[in-house]
PDB file of N, CA and C in Angstrom:
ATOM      1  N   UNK A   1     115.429  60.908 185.440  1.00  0.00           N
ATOM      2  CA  UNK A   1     114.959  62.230 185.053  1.00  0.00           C
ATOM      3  C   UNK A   1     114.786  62.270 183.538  1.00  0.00           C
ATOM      4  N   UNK A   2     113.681  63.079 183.222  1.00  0.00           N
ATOM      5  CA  UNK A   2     113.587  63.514 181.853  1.00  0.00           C
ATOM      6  C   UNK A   2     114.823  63.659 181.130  1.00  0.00           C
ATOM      7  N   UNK A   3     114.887  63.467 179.704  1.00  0.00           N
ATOM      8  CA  UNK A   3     116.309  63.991 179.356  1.00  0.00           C
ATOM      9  C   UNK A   3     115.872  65.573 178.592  1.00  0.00           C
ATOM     10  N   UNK A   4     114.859  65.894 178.284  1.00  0.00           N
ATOM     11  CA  UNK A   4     114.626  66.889 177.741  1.00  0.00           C
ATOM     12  C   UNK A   4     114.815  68.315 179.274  1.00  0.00           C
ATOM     13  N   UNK A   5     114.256  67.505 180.551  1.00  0.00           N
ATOM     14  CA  UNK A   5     114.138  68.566 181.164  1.00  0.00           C
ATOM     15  C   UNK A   5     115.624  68.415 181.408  1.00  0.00           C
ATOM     16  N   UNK A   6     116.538  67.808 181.492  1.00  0.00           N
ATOM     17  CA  UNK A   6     118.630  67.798 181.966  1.00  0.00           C
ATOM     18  C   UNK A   6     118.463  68.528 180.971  1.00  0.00           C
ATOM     19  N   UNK A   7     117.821  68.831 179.521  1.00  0.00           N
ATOM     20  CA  UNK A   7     118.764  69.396 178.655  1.00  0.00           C
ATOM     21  C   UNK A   7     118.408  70.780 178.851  1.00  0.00           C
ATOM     22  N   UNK A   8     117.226  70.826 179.317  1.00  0.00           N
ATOM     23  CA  UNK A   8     116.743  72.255 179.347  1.00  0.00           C
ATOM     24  C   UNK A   8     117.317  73.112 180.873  1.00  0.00           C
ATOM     25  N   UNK A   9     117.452  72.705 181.554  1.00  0.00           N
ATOM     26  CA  UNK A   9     118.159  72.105 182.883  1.00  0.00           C
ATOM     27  C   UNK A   9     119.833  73.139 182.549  1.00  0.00           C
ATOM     28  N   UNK A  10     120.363  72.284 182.374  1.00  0.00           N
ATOM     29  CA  UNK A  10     121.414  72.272 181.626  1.00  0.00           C
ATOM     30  C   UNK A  10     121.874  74.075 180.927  1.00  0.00           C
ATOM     31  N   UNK A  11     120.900  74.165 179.792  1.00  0.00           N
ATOM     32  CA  UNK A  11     120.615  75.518 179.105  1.00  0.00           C
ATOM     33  C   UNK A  11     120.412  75.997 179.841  1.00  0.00           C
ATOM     34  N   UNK A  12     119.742  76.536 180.476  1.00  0.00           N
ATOM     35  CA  UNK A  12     119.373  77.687 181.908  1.00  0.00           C
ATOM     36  C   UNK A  12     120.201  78.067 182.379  1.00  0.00           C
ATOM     37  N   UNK A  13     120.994  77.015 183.292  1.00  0.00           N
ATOM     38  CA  UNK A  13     122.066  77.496 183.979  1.00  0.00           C
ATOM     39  C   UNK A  13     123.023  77.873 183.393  1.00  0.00           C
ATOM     40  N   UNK A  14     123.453  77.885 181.474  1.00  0.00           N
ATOM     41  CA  UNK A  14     124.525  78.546 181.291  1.00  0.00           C
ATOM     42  C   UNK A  14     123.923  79.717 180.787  1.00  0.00           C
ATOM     43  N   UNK A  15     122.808  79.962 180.630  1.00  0.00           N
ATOM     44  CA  UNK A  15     121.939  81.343 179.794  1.00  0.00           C
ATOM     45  C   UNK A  15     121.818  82.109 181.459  1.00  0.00           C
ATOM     46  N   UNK A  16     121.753  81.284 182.774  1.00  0.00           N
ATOM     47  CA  UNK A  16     121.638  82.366 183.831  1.00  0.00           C
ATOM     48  C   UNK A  16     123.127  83.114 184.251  1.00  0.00           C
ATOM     49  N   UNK A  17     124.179  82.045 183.672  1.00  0.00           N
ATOM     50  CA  UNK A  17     125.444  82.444 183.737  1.00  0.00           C
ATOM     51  C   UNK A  17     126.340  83.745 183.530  1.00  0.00           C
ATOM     52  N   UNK A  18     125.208  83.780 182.068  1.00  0.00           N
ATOM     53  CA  UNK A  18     125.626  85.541 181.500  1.00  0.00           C
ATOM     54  C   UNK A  18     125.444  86.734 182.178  1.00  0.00           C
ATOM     55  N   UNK A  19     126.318  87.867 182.006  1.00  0.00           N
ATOM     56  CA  UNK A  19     125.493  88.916 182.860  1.00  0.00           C
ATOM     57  C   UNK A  19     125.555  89.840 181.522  1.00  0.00           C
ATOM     58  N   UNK A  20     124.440  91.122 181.733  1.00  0.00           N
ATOM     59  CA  UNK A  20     123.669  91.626 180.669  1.00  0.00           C
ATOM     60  C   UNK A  20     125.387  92.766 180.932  1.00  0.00           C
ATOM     61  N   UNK A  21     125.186  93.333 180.062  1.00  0.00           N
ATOM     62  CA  UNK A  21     125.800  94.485 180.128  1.00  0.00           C
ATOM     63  C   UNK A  21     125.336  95.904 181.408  1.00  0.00           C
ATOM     64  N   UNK A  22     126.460  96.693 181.545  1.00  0.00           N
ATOM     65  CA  UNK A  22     126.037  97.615 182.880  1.00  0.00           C
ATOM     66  C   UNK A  22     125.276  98.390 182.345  1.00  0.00           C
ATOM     67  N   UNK A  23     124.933  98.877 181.200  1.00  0.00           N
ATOM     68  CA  UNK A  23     123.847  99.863 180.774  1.00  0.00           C
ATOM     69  C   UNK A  23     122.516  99.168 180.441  1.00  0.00           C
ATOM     70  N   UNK A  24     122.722  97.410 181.179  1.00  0.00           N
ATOM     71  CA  UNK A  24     120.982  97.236 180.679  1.00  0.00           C
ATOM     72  C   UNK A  24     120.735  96.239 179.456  1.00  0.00           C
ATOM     73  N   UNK A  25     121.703  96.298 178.516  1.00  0.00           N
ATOM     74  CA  UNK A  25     121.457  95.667 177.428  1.00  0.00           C
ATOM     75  C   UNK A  25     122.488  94.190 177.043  1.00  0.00           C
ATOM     76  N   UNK A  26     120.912  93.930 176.662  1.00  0.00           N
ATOM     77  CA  UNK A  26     121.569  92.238 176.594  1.00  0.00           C
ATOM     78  C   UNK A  26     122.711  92.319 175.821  1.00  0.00           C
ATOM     79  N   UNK A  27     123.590  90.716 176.198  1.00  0.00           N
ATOM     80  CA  UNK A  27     124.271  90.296 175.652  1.00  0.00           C
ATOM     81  C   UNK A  27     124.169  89.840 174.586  1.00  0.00           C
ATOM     82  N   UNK A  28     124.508  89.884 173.003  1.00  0.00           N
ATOM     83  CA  UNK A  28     124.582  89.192 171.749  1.00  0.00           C
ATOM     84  C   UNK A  28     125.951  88.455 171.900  1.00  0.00           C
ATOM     85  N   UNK A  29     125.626  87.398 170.658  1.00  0.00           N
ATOM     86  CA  UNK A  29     126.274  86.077 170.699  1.00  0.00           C
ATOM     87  C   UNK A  29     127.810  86.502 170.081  1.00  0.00           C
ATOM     88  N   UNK A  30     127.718  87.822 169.040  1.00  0.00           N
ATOM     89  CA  UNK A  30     128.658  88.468 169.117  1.00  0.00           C
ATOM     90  C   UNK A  30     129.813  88.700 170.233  1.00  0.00           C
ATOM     91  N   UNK A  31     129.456  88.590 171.052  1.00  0.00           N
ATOM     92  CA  UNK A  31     129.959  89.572 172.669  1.00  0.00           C
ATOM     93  C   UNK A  31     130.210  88.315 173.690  1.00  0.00           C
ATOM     94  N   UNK A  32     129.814  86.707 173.383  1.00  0.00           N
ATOM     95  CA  UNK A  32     129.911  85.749 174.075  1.00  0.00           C
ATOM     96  C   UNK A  32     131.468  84.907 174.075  1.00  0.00           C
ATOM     97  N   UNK A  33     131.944  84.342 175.036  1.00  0.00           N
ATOM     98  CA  UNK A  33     133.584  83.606 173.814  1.00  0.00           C
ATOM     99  C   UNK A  33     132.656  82.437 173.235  1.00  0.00           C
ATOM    100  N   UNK A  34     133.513  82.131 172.360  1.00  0.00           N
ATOM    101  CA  UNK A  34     133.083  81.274 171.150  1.00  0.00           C
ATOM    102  C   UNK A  34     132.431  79.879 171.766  1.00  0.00           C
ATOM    103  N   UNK A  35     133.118  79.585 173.337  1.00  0.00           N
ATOM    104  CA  UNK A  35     133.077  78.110 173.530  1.00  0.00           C
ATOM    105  C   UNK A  35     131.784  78.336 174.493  1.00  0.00           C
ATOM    106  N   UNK A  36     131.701  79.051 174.925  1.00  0.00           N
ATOM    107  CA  UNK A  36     129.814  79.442 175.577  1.00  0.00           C
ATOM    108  C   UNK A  36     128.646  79.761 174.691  1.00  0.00           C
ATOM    109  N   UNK A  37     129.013  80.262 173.380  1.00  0.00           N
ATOM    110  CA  UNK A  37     127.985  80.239 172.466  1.00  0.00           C
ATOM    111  C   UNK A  37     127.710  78.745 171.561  1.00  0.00           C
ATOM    112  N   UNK A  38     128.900  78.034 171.255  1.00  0.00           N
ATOM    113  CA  UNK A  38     128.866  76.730 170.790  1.00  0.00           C
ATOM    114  C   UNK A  38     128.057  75.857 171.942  1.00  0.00           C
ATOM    115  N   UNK A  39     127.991  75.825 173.183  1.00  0.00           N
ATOM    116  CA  UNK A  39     127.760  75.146 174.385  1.00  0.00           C
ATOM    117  C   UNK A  39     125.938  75.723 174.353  1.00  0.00           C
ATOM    118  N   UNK A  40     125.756  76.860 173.966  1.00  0.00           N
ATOM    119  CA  UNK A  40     124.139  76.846 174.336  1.00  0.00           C
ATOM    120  C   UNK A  40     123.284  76.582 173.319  1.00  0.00           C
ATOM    121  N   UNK A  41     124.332  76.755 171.799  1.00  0.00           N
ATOM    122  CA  UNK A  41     123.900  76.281 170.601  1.00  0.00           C
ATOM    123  C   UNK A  41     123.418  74.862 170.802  1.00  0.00           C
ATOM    124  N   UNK A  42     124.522  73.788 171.171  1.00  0.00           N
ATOM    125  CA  UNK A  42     124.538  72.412 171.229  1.00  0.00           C
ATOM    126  C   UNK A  42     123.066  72.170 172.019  1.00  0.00           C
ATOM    127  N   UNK A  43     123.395  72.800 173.686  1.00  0.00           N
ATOM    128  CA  UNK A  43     122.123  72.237 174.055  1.00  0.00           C
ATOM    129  C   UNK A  43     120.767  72.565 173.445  1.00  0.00           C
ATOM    130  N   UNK A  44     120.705  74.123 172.459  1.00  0.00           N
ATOM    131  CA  UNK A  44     119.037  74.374 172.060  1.00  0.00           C
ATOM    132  C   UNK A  44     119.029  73.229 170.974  1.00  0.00           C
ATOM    133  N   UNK A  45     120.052  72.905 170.108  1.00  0.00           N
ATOM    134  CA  UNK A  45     119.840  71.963 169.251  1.00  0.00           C
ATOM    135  C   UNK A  45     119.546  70.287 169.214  1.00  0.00           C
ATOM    136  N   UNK A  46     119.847  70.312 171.155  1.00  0.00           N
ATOM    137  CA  UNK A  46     119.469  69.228 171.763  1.00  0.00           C
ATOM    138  C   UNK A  46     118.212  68.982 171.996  1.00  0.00           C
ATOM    139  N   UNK A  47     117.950  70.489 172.808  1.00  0.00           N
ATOM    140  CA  UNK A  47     116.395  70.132 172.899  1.00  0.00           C
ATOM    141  C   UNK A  47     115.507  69.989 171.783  1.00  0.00           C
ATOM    142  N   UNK A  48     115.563  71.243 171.015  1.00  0.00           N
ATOM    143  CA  UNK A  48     115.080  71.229 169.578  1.00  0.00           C
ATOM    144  C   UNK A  48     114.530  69.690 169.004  1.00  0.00           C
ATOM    145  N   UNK A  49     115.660  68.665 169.303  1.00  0.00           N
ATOM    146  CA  UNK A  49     115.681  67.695 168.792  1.00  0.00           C
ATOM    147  C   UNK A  49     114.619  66.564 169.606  1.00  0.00           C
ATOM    148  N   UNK A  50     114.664  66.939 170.843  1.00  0.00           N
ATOM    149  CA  UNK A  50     113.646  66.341 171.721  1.00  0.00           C
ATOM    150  C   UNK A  50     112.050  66.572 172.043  1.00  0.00           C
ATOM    151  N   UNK A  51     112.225  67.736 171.388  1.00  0.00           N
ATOM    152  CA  UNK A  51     110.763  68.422 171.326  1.00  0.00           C
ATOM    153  C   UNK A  51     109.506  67.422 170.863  1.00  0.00           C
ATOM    154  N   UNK A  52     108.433  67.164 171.509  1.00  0.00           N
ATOM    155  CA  UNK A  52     107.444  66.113 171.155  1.00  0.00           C
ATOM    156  C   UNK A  52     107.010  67.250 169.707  1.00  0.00           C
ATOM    157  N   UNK A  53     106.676  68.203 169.592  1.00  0.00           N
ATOM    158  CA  UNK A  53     105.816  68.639 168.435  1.00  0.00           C
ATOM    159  C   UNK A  53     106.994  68.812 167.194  1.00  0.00           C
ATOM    160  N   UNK A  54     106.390  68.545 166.052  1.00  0.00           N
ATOM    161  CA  UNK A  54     106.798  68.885 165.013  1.00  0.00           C
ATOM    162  C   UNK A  54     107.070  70.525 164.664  1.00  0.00           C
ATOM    163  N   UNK A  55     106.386  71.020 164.742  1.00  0.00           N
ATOM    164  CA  UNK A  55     106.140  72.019 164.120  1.00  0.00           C
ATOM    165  C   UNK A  55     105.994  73.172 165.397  1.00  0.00           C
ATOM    166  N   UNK A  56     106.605  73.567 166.681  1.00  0.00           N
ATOM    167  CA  UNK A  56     106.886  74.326 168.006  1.00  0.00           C
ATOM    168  C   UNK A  56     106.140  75.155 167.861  1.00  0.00           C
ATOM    169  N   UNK A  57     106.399  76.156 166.977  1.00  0.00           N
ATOM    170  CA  UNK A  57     106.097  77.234 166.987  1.00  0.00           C
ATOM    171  C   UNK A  57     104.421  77.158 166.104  1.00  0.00           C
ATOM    172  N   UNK A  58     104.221  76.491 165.492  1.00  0.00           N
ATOM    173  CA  UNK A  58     102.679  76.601 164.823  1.00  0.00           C
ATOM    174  C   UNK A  58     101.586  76.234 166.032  1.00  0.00           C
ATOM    175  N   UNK A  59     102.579  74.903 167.132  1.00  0.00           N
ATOM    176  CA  UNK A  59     101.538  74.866 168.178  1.00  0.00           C
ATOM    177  C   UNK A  59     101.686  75.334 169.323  1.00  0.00           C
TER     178      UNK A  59
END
């Protein structure tokens, strides 16, 4: 398997993990414990790192 798609893979299922708050509004990283926000950090900085384009967001 891809390793970009395990990593993205991976991220999903702990970003589907969260639940929003009962009035609707998302969760901030504020409001996460420390070791689930370090854990989705790691993997975006994984993928980030795997990304074929330089520049993501310009293309």
């Amino acid at each position: 398997m891809n390793n970009q798609i395990l990593i993205k893979e991976k991220l999903q299922t702990k970003l589907e993990n969260i639940q929003s708050k009962s009035n609707g509004s998302p969760i901030t990283d504020l409001q996460l414990d420390k070791t689930l926000a370090a854990e989705i950090e790691k993997f975006t900085t994984e993928l980030e790192s795997v990304n074929p384009n330089l520049n993501p967001l310009v293309e």
